[in-house]
Protein backbone atom coordinates (compact mmCIF):
# COMPACT_ATOMS: atom_id res chain seq x y z
CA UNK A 1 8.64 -1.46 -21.70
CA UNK A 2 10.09 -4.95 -20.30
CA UNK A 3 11.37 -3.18 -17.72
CA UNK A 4 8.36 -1.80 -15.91
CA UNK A 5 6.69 -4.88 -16.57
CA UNK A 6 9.39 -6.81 -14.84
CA UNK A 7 8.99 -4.62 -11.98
CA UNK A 8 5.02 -4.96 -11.88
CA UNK A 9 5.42 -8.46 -11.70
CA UNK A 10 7.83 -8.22 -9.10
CA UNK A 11 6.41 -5.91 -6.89
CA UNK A 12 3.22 -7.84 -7.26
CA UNK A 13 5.35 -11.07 -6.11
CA UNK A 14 6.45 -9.13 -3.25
CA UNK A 15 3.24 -8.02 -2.37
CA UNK A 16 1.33 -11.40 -2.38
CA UNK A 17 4.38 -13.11 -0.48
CA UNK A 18 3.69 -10.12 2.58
CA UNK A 19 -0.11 -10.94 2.37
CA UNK A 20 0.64 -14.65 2.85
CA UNK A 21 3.36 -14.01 5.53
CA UNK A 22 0.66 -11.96 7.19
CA UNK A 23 -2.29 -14.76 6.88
CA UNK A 24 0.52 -17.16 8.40
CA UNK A 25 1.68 -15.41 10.81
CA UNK A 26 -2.51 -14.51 12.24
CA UNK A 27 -2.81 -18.51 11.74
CA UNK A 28 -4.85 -18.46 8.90
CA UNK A 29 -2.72 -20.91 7.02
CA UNK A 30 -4.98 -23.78 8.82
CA UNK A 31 -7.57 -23.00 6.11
CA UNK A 32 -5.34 -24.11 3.34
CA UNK A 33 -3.67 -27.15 5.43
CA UNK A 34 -5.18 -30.43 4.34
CA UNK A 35 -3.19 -32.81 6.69
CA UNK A 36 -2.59 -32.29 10.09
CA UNK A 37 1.27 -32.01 9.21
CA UNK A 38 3.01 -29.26 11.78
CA UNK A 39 5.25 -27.80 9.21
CA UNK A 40 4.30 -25.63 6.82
CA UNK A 41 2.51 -26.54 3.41
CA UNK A 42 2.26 -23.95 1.33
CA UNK A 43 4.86 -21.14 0.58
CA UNK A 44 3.74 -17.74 1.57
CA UNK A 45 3.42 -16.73 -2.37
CA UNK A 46 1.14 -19.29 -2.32
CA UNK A 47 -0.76 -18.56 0.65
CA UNK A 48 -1.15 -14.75 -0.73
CA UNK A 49 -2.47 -15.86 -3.78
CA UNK A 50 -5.09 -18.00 -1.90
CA UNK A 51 -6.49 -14.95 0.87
CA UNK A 52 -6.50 -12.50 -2.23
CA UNK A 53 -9.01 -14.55 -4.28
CA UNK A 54 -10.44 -15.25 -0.42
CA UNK A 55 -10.52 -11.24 0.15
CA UNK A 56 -14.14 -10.49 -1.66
CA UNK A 57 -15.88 -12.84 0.25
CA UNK A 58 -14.01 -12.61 3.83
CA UNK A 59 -16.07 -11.59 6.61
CA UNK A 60 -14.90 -8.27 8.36
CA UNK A 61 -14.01 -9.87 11.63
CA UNK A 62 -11.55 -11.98 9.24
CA UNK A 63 -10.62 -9.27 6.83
CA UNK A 64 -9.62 -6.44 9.03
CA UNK A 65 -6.81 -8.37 11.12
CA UNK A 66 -5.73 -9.52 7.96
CA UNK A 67 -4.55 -5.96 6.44
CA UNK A 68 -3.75 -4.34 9.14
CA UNK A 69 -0.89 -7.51 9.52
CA UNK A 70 -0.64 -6.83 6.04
CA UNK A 71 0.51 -3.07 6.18
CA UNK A 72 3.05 -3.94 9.40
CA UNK A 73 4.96 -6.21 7.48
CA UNK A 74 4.91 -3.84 4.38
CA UNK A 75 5.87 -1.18 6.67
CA UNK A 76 8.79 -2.80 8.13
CA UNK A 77 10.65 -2.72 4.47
CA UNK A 78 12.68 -0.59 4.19
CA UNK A 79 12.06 -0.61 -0.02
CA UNK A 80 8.29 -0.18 0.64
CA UNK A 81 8.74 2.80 3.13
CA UNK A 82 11.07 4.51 0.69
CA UNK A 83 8.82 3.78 -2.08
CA UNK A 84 5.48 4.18 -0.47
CA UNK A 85 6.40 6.75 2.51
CA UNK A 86 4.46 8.86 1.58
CA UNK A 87 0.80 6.91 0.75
């Protein structure tokens, strides 16, 4: 029982650190910046948690970018592909 609830809660770790990763790297980490520091100022964990709560009310234009960043970075791990090949 422990078990697969440890590895819900990491997979859903994983998960929200490739959406944030994803939101970073389309340079939507500006929204959640609140100096004009260069480096970054929230972890990606962070930033996924933020753009999931975001994801309901995100306009398409916003949205679509977004997951299809999303599913290249899941696609380039290797666990996910063995995992998830087949979805």
């Amino acid at each position: 029982m422990w078990a697969i609830l440890s590895l819900n809660c990491a997979l859903a770790v994983a998960l929200l650190t490739l959406l944030g990763a994803a939101g970073e790297r389309l340079g939507m980490n500006h929204w959640l910046k609140i100096n004009p520091a260069q480096k970054r100022t929230h972890s990606p964990i962070h930033q996924g948690q933020e753009y999931y709560a975001l994801i309901p009310n995100m306009q398409q234009q916003e949205l679509v970018p977004l997951i299809r960043r999303f599913w290249e970075l899941l696609a380039e791990q290797r666990v996910f592909r063995g995992a998830f090949g087949i979805l």
